[in-house]
Protein backbone atom coordinates (compact mmCIF):
# COMPACT_ATOMS: atom_id res chain seq x y z
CA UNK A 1 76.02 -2.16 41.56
CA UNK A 2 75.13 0.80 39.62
CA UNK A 3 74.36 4.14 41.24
CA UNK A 4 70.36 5.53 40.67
CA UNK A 5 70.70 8.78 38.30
CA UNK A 6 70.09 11.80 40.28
CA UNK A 7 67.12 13.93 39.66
CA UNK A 8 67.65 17.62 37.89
CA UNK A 9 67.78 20.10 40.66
CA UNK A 10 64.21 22.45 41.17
CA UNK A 11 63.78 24.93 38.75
CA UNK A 12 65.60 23.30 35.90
CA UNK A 13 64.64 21.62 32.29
CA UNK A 14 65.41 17.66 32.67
CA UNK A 15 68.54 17.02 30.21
CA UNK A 16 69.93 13.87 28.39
CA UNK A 17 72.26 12.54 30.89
CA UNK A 18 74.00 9.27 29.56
CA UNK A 19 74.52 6.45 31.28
CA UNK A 20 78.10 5.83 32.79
CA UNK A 21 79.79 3.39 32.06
CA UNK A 22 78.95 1.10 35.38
CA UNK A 23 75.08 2.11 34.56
CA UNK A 24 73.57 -0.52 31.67
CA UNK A 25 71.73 0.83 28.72
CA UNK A 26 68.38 -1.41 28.49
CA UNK A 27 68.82 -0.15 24.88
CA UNK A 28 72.28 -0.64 23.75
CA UNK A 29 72.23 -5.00 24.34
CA UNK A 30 71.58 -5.39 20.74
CA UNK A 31 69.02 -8.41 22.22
CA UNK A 32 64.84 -8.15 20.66
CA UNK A 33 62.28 -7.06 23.10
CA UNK A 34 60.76 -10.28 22.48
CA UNK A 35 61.40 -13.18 24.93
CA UNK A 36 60.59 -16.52 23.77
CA UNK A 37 58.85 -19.01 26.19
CA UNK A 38 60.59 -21.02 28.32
CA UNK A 39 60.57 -24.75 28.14
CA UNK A 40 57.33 -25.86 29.10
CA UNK A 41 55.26 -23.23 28.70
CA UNK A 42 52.78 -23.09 25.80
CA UNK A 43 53.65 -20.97 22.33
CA UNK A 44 49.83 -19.83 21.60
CA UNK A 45 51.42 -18.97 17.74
CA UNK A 46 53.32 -21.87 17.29
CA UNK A 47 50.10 -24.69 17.06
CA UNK A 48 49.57 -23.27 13.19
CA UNK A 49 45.84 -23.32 14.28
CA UNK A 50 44.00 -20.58 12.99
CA UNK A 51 43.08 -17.36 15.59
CA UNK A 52 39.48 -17.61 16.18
CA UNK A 53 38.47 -14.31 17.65
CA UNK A 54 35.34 -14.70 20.03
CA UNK A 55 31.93 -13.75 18.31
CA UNK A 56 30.67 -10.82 19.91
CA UNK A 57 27.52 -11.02 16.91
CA UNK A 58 26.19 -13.67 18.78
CA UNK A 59 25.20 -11.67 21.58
CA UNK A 60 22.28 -9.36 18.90
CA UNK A 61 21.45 -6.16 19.15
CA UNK A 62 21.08 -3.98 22.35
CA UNK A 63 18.04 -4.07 24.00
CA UNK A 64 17.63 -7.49 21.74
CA UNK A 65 17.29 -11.15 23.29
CA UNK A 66 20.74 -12.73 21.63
CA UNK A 67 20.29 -14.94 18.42
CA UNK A 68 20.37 -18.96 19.83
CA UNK A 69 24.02 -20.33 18.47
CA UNK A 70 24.35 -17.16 16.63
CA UNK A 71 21.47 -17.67 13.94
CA UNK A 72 18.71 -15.95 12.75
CA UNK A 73 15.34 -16.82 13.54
CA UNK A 74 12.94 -17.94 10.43
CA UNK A 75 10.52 -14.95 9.93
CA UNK A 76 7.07 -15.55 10.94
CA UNK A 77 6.10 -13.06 8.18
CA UNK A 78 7.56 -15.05 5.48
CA UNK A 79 5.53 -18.43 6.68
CA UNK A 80 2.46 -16.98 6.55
CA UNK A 81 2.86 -14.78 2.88
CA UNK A 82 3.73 -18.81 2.18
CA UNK A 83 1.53 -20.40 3.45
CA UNK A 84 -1.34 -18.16 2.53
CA UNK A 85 0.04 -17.62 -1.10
CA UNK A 86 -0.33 -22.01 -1.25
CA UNK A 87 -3.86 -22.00 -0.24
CA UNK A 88 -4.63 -19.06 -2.98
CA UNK A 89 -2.74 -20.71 -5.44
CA UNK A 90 -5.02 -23.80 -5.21
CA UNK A 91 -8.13 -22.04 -4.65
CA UNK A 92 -7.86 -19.74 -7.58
CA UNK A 93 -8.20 -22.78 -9.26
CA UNK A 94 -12.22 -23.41 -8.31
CA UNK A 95 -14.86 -20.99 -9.66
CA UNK A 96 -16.94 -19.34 -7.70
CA UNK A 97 -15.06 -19.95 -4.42
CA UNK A 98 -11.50 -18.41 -5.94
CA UNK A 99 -13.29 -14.97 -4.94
CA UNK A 100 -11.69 -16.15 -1.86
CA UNK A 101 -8.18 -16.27 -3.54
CA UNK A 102 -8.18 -12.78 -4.68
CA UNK A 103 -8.44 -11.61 -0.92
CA UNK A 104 -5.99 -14.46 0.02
CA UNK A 105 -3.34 -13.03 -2.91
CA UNK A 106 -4.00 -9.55 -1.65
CA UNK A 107 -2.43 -10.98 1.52
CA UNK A 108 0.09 -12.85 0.31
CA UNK A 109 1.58 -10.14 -1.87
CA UNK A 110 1.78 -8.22 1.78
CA UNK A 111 2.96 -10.38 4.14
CA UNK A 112 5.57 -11.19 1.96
CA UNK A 113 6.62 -8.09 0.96
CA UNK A 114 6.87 -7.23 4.74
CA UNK A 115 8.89 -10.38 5.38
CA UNK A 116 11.32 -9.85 2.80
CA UNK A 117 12.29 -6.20 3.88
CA UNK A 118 12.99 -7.44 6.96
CA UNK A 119 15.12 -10.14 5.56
CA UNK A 120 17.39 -7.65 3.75
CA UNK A 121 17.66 -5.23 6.78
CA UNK A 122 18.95 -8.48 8.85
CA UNK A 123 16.06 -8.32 11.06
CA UNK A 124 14.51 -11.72 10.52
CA UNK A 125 15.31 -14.43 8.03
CA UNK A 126 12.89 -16.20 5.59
CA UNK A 127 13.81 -14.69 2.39
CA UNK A 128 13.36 -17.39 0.21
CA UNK A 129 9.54 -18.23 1.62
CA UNK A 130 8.78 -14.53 1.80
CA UNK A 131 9.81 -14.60 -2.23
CA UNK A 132 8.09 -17.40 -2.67
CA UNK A 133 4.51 -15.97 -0.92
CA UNK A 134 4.95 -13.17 -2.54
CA UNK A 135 4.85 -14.79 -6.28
CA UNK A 136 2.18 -17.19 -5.01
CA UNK A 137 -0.09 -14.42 -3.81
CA UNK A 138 0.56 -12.37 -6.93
CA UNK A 139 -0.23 -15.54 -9.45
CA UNK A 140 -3.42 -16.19 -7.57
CA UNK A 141 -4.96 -12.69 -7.69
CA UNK A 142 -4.29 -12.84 -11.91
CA UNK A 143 -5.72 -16.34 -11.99
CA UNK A 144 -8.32 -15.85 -9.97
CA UNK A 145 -9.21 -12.57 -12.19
CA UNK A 146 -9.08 -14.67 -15.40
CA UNK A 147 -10.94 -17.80 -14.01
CA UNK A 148 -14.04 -15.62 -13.23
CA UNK A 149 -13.65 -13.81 -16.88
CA UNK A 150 -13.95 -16.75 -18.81
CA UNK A 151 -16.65 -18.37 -15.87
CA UNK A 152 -18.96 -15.44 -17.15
CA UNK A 153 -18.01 -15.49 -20.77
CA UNK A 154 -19.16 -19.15 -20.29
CA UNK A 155 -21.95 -18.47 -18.98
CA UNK A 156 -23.52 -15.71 -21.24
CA UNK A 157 -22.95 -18.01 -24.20
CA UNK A 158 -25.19 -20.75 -22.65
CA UNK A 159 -27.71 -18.17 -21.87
CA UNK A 160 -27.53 -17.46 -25.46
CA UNK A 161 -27.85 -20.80 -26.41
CA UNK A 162 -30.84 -21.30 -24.21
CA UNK A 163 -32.43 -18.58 -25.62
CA UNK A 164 -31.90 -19.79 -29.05
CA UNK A 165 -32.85 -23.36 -28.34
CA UNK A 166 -36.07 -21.97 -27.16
CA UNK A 167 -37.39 -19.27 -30.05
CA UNK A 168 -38.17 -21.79 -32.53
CA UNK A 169 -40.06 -23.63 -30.09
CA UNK A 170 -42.34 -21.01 -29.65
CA UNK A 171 -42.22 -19.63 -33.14
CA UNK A 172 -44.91 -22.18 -34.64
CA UNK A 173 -47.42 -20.45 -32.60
CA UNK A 174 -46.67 -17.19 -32.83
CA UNK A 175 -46.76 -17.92 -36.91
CA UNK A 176 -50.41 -19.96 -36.66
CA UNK A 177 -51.81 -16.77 -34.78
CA UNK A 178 -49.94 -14.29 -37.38
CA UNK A 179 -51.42 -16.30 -40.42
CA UNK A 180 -55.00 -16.82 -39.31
CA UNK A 181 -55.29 -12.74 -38.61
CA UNK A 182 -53.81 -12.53 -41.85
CA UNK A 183 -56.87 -14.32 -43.45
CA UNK A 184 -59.29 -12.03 -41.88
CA UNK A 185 -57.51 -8.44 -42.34
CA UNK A 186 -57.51 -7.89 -46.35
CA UNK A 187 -56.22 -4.78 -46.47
CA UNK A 188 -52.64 -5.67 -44.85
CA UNK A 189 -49.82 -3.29 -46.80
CA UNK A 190 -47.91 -3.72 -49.31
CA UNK A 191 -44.65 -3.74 -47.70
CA UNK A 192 -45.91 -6.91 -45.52
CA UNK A 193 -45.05 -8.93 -49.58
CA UNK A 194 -41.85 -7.44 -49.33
CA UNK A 195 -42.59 -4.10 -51.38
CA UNK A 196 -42.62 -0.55 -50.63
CA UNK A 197 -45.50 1.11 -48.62
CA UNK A 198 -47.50 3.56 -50.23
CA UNK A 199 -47.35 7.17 -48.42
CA UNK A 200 -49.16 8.02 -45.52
CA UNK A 201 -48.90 4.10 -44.47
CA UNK A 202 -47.23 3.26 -40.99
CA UNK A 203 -44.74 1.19 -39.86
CA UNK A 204 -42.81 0.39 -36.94
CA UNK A 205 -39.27 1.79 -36.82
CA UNK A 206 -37.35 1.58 -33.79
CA UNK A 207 -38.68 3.05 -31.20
CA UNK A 208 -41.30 4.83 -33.54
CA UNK A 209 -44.38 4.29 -35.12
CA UNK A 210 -43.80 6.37 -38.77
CA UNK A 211 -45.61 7.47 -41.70
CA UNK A 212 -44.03 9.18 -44.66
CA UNK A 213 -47.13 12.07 -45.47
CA UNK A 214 -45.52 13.62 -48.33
CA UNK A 215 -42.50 13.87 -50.89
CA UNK A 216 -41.58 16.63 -52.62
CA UNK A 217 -39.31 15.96 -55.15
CA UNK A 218 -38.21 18.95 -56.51
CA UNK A 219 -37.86 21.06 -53.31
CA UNK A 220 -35.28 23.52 -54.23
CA UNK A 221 -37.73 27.07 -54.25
CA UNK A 222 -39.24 25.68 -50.90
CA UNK A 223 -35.63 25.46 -49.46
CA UNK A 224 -34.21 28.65 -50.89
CA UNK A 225 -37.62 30.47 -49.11
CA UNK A 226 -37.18 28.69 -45.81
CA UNK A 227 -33.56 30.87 -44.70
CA UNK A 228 -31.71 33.05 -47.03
CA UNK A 229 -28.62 31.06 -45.75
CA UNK A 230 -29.31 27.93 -47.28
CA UNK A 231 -27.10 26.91 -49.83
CA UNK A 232 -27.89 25.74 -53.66
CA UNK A 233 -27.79 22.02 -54.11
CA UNK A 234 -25.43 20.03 -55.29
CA UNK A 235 -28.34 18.10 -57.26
CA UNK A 236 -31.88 18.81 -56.75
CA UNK A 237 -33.43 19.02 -53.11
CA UNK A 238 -35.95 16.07 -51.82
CA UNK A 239 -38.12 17.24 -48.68
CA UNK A 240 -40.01 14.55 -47.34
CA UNK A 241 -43.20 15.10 -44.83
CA UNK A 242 -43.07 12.74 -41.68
CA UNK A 243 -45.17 11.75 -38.85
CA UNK A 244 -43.84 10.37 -35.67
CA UNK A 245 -45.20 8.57 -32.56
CA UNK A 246 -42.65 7.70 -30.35
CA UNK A 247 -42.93 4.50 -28.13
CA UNK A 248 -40.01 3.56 -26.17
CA UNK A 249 -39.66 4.09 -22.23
CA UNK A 250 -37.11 7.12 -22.48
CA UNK A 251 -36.95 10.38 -24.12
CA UNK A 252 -36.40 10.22 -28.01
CA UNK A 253 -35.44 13.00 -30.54
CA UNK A 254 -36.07 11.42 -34.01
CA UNK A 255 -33.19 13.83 -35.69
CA UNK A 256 -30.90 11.50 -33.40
CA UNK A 257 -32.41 8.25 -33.50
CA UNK A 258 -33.37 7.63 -37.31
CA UNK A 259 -31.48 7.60 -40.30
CA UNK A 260 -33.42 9.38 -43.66
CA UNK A 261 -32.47 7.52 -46.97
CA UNK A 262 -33.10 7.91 -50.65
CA UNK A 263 -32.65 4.73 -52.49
CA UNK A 264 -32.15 6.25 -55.98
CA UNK A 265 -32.67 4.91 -59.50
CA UNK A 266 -28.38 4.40 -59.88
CA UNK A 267 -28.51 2.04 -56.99
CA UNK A 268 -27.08 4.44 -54.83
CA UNK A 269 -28.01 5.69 -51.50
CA UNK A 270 -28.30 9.34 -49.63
CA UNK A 271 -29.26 10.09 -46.83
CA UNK A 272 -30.33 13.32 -44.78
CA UNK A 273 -26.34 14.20 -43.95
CA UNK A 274 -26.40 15.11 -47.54
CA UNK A 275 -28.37 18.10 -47.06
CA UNK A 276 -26.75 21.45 -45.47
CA UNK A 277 -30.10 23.49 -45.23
CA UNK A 278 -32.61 24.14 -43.04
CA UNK A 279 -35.97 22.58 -43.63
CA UNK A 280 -39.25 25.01 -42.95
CA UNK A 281 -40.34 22.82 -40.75
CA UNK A 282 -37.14 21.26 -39.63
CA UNK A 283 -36.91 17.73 -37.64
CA UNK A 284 -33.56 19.58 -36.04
CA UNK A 285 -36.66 21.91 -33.90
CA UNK A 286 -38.56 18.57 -32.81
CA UNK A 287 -38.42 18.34 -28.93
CA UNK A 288 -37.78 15.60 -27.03
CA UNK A 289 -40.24 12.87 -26.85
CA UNK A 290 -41.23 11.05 -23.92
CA UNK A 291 -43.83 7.57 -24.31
CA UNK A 292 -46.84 8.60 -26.55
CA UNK A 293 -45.92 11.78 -27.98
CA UNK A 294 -46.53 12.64 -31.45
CA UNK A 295 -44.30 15.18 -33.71
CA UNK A 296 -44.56 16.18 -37.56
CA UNK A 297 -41.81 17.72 -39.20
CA UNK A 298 -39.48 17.55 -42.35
CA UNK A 299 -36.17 16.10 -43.69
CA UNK A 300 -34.16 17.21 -47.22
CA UNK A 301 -31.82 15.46 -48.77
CA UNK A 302 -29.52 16.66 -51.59
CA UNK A 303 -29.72 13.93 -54.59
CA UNK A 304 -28.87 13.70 -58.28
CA UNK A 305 -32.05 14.69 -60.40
CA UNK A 306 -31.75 11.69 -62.64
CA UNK A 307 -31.69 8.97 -59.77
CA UNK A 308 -34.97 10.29 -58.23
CA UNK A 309 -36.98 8.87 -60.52
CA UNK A 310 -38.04 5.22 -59.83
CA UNK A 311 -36.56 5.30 -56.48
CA UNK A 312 -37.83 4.92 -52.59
CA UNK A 313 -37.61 6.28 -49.44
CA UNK A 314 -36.32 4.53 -46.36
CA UNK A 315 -36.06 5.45 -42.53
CA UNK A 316 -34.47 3.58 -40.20
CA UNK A 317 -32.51 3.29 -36.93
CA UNK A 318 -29.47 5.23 -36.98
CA UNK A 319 -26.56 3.09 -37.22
CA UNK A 320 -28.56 -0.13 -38.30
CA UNK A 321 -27.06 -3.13 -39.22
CA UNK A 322 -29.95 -5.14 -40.10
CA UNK A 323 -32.41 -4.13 -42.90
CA UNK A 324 -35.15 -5.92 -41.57
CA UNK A 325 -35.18 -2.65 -39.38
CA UNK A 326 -36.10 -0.47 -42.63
CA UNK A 327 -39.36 1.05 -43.48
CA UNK A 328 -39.69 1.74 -47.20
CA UNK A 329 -42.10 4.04 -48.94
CA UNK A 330 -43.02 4.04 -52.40
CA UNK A 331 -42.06 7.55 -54.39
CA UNK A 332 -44.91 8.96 -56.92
């Protein structure tokens, strides 16, 4: 039996003592530190099944009930953006009550988009159904938007055609009352034949009840003694004399709302924007007109000398499209 080593005496560094030769070196056997198992008992390495570790992500979160068998729960989030997206999806569908479905996309669209951030933070599951309300909800709330477009497009053109379908109806009597006051007034004007009415005549234009007073042809000394600014023309200055009455509900200005035209002897066509000068009495100084007011004032227009001549003059709405809008007077 081997002898114990003896402790270092007090007050001195521990050394390397070797072992004697009766003492055994646990390190000099040559043997491995590992020991295989006895007969009997069980090698856990040697039954080549894989190590299966135990699953500590089954327990959740702290302060978190664990997932059941380690799965996620279905989001209620994504269910609803689902199911609500369905039910807009079908209702966009129906006019009238898809008003419903834009609310009901609205909702989708956020439930969803709640569901599905708390599928990729690991929260909650449901990704594919929060995806799914999410599109839903979204293709609803266009739908819905385009279904009510084309509902009221729809419906203005049948108004239209209503209204159409009903004029002529009532045209024939409107006609039969036009033509027997036509028998009894003889002195109706000239432009009611389709010609040009002589000056000082009225005639609706617009908003305006308008008569053309006076036209002076060759205006150019009147315009030159009206401001020392105003420039020579380019051809010979027209200033025509007009009286207004204005008739509509709001305020008019008659330099806004009617265009001035000569309709020259060439066929051409110039208006007031052809003049740069100021008029003596221009229509640029006429106030705003509320119902009944009257105003008198004049217009120029610059026009070739040699298409004055055999020509008219014309007012009518400003940006017109229709001539049936045009007054004409008669130039003499």
């Amino acid at each position: 039996m081997s002898s114990p080593i003896p402790p270092p005496p007090a007050g001195s560094q521990p050394s390397y003592v070797p072992p004697s030769e009766d003492q055994q070196n646990p390190y000099a056997s040559g043997q491995p530190s590992y020991v295989p198992p006895a007969e009997g008992q069980q090698n856990p390495y040697a039954s080549g099944q894989p190590y299966a570790p135990a699953q500590p992500y089954a327990q959740g979160y702290p302060g978190q009930a664990p997932f059941p068998g380690g799965q996620r729960p279905s989001s209620g989030l994504a269910i609803a953006a689902l199911v609500v997206g369905i039910i807009s999806f079908v209702l966009a569908w129906v006019p009238v009550v898809n008003f419903v479905s834009i609310l009901g996309g609205i909702a989708a669209v956020v439930l969803g988009v709640l569901a599905l951030r708390k599928a990729n933070r690991g929260v909650a599951g449901g990704k594919g159904m929060a995806i799914a309300g999410t599109v839903l909800g979204g293709i609803s709330l266009v739908l819905s938007i385009v279904v009510n477009v084309f509902l009221g497009v729809a419906i203005d053109e049948a108004i239209n055609s209503a209204e159409s379908a009903v004029a002529p109806a009532v045209q024939p009597a409107e006609s039969e009352g036009t033509a027997d006051e036509q028998t009894v007034d003889t002195e109706e004007p000239a432009a009611a034949a389709g010609g040009a009415l002589p000056l000082g005549e009225a005639a609706e234009v617009g908003d305006y009840t308008i008569a053309v007073t006076g036209l002076d042809l060759d205006a150019n000394e009147a315009i030159a003694a009206a401001d020392a600014t105003n420039p020579a023309p380019d051809g010979q200055y027209v200033l025509a004399e007009v009286s207004v009455v204005y008739n509509g509900t709001e305020e008019g200005n008659p330099w806004m709302d009617l265009s001035y035209i000569l309709q020259g002897a060439d066929g051409a066509e110039y208006d007031d924007g052809t003049c740069m000068a100021i008029e003596p009495n221009s229509v640029v100084n006429v106030p705003a007109l509320t119902t009944g007011d009257a105003a008198d004032y004049q217009v120029c227009l610059d026009v070739p000398a040699e298409a004055i001549e055999g020509g008219s003059f014309a007012i009518e709405p400003l940006f017109s499209l229709d001539e049936a809008e045009r007054a004409t007077w008669e130039i003499r």
